[in-house]
Protein backbone atom coordinates (compact mmCIF):
# COMPACT_ATOMS: atom_id res chain seq x y z
CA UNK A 1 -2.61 7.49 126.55
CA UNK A 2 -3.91 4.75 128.90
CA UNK A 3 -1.71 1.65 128.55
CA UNK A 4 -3.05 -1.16 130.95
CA UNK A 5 -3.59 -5.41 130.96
CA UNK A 6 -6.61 -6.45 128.39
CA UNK A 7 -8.75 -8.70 130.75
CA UNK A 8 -12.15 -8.63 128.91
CA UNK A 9 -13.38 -10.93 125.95
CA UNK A 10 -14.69 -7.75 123.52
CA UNK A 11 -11.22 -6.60 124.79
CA UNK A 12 -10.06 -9.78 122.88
CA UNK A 13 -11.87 -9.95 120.27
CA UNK A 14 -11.22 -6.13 119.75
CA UNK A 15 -7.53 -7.31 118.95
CA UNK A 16 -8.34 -9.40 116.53
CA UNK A 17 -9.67 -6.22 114.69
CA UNK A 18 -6.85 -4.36 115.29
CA UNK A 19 -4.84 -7.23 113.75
CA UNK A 20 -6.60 -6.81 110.81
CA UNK A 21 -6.65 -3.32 110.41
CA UNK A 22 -2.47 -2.99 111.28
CA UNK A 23 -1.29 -5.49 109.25
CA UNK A 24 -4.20 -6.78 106.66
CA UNK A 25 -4.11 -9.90 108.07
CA UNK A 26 -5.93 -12.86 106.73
CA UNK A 27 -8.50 -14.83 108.89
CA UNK A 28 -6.31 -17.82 109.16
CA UNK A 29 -3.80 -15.64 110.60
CA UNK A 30 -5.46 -13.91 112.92
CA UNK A 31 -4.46 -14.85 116.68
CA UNK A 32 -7.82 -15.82 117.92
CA UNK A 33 -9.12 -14.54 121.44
CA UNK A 34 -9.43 -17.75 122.90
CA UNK A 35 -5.37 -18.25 122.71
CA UNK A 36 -4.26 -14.72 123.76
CA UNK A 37 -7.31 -15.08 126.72
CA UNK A 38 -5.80 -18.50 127.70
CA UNK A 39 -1.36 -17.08 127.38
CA UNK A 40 -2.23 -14.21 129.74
CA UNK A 41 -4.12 -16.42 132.28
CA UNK A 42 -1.10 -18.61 132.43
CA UNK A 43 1.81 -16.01 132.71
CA UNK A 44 1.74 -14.18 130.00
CA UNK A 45 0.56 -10.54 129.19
CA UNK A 46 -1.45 -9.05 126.69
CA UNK A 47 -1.35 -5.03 127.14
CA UNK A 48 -3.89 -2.39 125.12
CA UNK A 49 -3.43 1.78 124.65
CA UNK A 50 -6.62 3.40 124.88
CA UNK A 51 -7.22 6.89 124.46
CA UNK A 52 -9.08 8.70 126.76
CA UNK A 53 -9.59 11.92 125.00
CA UNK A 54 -11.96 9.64 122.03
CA UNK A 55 -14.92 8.78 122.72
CA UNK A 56 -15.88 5.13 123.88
CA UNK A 57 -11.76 5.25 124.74
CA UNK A 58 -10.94 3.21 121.79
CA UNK A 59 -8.08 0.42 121.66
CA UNK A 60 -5.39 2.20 119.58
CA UNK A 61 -2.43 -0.72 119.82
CA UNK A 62 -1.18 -3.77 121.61
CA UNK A 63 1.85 -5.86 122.89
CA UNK A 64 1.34 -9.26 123.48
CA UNK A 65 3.74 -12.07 124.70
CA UNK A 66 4.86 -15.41 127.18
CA UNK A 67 7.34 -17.36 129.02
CA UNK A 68 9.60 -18.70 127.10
CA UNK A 69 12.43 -21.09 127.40
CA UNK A 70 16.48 -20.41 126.11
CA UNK A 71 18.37 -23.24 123.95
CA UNK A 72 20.01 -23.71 127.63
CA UNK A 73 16.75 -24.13 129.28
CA UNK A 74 16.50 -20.66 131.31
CA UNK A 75 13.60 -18.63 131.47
CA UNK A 76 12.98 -15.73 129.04
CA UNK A 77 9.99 -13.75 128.48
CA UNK A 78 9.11 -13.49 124.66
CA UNK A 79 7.20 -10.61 122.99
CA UNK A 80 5.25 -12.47 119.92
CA UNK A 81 3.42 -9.23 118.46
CA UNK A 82 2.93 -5.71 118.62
CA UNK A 83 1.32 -3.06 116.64
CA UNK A 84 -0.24 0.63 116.35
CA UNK A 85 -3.02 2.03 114.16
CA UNK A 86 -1.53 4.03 111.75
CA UNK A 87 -3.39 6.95 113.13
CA UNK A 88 -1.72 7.25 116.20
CA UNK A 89 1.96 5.91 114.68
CA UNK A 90 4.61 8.57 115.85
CA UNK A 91 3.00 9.30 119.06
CA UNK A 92 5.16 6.87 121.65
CA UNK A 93 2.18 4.58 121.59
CA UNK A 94 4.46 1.87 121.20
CA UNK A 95 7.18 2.87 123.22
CA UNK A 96 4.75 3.11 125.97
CA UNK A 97 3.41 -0.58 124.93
CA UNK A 98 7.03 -1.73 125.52
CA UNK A 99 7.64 0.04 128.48
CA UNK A 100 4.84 -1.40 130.56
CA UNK A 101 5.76 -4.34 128.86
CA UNK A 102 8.99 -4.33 130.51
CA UNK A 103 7.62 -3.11 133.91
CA UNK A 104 5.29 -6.09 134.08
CA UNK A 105 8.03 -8.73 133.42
CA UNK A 106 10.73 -7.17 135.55
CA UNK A 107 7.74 -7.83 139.05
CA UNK A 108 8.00 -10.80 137.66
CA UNK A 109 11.77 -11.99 137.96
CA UNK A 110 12.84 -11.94 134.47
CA UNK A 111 15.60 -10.50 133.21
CA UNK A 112 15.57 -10.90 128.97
CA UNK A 113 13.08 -10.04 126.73
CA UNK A 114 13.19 -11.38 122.86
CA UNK A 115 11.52 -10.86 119.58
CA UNK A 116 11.48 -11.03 116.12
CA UNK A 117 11.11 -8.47 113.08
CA UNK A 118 12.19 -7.97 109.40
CA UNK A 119 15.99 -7.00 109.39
CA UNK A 120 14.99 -4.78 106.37
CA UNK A 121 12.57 -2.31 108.50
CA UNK A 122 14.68 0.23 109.38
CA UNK A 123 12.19 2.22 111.42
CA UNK A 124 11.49 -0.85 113.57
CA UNK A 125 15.17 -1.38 113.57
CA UNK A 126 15.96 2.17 114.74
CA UNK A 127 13.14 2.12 117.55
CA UNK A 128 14.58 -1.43 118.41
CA UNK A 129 17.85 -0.49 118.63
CA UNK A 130 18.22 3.10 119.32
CA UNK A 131 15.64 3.42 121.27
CA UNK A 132 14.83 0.49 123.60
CA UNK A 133 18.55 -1.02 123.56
CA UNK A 134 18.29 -4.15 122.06
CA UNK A 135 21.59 -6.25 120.90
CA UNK A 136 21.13 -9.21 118.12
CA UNK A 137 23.67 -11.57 116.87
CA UNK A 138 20.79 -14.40 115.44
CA UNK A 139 19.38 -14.47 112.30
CA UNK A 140 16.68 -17.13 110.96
CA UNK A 141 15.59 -17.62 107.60
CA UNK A 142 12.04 -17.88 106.33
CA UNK A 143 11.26 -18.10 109.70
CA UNK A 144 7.75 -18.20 109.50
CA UNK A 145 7.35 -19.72 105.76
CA UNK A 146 5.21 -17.83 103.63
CA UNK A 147 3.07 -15.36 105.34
CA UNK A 148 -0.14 -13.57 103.02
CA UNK A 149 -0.71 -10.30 105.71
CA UNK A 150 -0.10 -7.20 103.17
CA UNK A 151 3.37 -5.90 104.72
CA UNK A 152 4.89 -9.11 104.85
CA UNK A 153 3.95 -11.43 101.68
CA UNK A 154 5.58 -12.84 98.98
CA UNK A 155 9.78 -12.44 100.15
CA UNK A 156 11.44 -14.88 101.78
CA UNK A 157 10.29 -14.35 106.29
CA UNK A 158 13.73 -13.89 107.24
CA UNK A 159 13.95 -11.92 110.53
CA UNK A 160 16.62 -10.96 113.68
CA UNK A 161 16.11 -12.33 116.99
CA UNK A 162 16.54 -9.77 119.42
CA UNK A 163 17.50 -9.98 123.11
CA UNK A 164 16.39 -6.58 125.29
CA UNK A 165 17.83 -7.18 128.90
CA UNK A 166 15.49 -5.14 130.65
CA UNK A 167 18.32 -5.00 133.76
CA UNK A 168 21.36 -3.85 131.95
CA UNK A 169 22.92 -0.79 131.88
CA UNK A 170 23.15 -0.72 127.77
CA UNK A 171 19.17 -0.53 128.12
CA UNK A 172 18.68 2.14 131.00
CA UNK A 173 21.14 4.33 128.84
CA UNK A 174 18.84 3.88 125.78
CA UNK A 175 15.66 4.33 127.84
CA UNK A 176 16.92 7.54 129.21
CA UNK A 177 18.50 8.64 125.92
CA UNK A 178 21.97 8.25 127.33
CA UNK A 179 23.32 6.25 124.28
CA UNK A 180 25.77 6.99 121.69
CA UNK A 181 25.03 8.68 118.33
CA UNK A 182 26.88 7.12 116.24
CA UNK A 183 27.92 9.08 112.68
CA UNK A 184 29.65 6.56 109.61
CA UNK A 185 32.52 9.28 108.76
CA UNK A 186 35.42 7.54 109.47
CA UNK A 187 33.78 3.96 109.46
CA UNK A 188 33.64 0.85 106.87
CA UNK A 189 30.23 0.61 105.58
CA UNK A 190 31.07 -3.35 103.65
CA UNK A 191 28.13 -2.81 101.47
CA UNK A 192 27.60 0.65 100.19
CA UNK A 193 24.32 0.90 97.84
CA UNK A 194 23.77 2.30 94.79
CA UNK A 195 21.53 5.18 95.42
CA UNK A 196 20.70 5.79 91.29
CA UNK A 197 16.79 5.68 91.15
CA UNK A 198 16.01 2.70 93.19
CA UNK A 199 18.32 1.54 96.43
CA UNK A 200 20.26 -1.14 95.08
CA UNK A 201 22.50 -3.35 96.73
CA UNK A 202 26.40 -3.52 95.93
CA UNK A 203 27.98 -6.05 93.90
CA UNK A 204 30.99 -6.63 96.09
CA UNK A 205 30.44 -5.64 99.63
CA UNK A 206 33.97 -6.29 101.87
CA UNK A 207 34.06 -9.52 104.10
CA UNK A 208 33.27 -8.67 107.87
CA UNK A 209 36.05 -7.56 110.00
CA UNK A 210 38.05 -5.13 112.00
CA UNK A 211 36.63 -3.74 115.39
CA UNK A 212 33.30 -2.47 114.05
CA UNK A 213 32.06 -1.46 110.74
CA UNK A 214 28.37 -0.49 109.06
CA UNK A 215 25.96 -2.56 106.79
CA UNK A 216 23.53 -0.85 104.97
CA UNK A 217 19.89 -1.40 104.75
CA UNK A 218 16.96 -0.20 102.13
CA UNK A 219 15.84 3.36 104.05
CA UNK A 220 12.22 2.14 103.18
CA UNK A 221 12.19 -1.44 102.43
CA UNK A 222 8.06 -1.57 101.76
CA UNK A 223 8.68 1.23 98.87
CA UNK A 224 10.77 -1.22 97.26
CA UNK A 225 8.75 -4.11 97.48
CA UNK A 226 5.79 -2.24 96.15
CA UNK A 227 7.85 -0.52 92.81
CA UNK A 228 9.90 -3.79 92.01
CA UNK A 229 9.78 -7.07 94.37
CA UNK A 230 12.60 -8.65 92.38
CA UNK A 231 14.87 -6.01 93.78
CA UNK A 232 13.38 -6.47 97.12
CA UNK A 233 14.75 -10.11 96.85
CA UNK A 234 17.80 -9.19 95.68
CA UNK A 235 18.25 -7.13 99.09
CA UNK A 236 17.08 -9.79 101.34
CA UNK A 237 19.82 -12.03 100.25
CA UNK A 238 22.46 -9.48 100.05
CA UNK A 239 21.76 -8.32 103.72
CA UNK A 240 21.18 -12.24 105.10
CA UNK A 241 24.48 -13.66 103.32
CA UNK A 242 26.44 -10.59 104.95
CA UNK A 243 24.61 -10.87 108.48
CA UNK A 244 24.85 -14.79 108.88
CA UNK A 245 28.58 -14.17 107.79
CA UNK A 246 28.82 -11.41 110.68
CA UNK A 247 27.52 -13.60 113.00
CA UNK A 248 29.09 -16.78 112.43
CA UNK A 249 32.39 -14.27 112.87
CA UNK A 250 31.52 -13.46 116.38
CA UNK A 251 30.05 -10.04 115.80
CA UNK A 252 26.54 -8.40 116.89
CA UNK A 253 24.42 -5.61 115.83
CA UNK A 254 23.95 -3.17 118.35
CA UNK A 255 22.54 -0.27 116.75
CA UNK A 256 20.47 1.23 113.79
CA UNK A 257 22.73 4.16 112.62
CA UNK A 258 20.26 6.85 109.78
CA UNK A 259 22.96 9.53 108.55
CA UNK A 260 21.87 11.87 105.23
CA UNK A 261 18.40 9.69 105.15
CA UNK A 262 20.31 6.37 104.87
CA UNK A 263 20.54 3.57 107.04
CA UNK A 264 22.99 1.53 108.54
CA UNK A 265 23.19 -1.45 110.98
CA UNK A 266 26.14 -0.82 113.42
CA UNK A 267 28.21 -4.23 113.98
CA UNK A 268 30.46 -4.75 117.02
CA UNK A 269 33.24 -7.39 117.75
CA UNK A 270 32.67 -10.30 120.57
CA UNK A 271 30.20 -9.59 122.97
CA UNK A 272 28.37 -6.48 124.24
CA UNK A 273 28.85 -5.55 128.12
CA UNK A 274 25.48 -5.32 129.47
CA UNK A 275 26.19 -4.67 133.08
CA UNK A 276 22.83 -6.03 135.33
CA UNK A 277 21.62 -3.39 137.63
């Protein structure tokens, strides 16, 4: 897989497709060309994959993303989008996209990377967490209002903020596949589902505390919108009631934990170290 900076306009405008065809985007939510052209000529990057064992090397997925600018007023780089054609999903195309990502913003000084996604994807939250090293203690709701594309509409856009600090120790371990695996024997899961038929949440999960402890997630969160979107509600609020509460307590996730086929978010008390190299 070739993974290097889009610079042409049908390399542009070939995103655009690819937003369409990743997440069924509507036109008024496309990103045009004209924007990602202008972001990358003024600092920030927009990478492609192309495989050169197709013919015509077609674009197979993307990262794009820009300076940005902390609540404190220091420099961050943020990632706005990514994706992968489902044909190629599962083959460290978008690992790759993240680690050139990374490479590109480290020659240039910076030191934090952030993004969004859906708390309630648990296969973006185990390749965000397990395997790139990410840390989150922020949580927005509705961030982005109602959004039409086909994974995303008609649930409330709540999402996690992560922070990936390309320098730190916490994410060479993960990069090299140094980290922990964690198991839940012996830990508190506060919300344990109710696996009969459907994933349902629990009635009475346990208020956050202690050193660490588990929260448990939908393993496939789009199966459950699609067979019954009320429940699919019903697990966004569980899950953002107990992770604003986590937060506001001081704690942050710092891993996506999948034991037996079910997953669980991995809280930690006060902050992370994250030793800069």
């Amino acid at each position: 897989m070739l993974i290097r900076p889009i610079t042409t306009e049908d390399e542009y405008r070939a995103v655009e497709l690819l937003q369409r065809e990743i997440w069924g985007s509507e036109e008024i939510e496309i990103i045009p060309h004209d924007l990602m052209m202008t972001v990358h000529k003024n600092g920030g990057v927009m990478l492609g994959a192309f495989d050169p064992q197709t013919e015509g090397e077609p674009m197979v997925g993307f990262v794009f993303g820009f300076i940005g600018m902390k609540p404190d007023g220091k420099i961050k780089y943020c990632s706005h989008i990514a994706g992968v054609t489902a044909q190629y999903r599962d083959r460290n195309v978008g690992y790759m996209l993240k680690l050139a990502q990374r490479d590109f913003v480290m020659t240039r000084g910076f030191d934090l990377i952030t993004w969004t996604f859906d708390p309630l994807e648990s296969r973006n939250a185990r390749f965000n967490f397990h395997k790139l090293g990410v840390t989150c203690n922020s949580y927005f709701r509705n961030l982005y209002g109602e959004m039409r594309d086909q994974l995303n509409a008609g649930l409330p856009s709540d999402r996690f903020q992560v922070d990936w600090l390309i320098r730190s120790d916490r994410v060479e371990n993960a990069l090299a596949n140094r980290n922990q695996n964690i198991t839940i024997h012996d830990m508190v899961v506060i919300n344990p589902a109710q696996s009969e038929g459907l994933l349902k949440p629990c009635d009475h999960p346990l208020p956050a505390a202690g050193e660490k402890f588990l929260i448990q997630i939908p393993d496939n969160f789009q199966r459950i919108k699609a067979a019954d979107r009320g429940l699919a509600l019903e697990w966004r609020m569980h899950t953002r009631s107990l992770f604003e509460e986590a937060f506001n307590k001081g704690y942050t996730a710092t891993d996506l934990v999948i034991d037996g086929g079910r997953s669980f978010y991995l809280l930690e008390a006060g902050s992370v170290p994250v030793t800069d190299r």
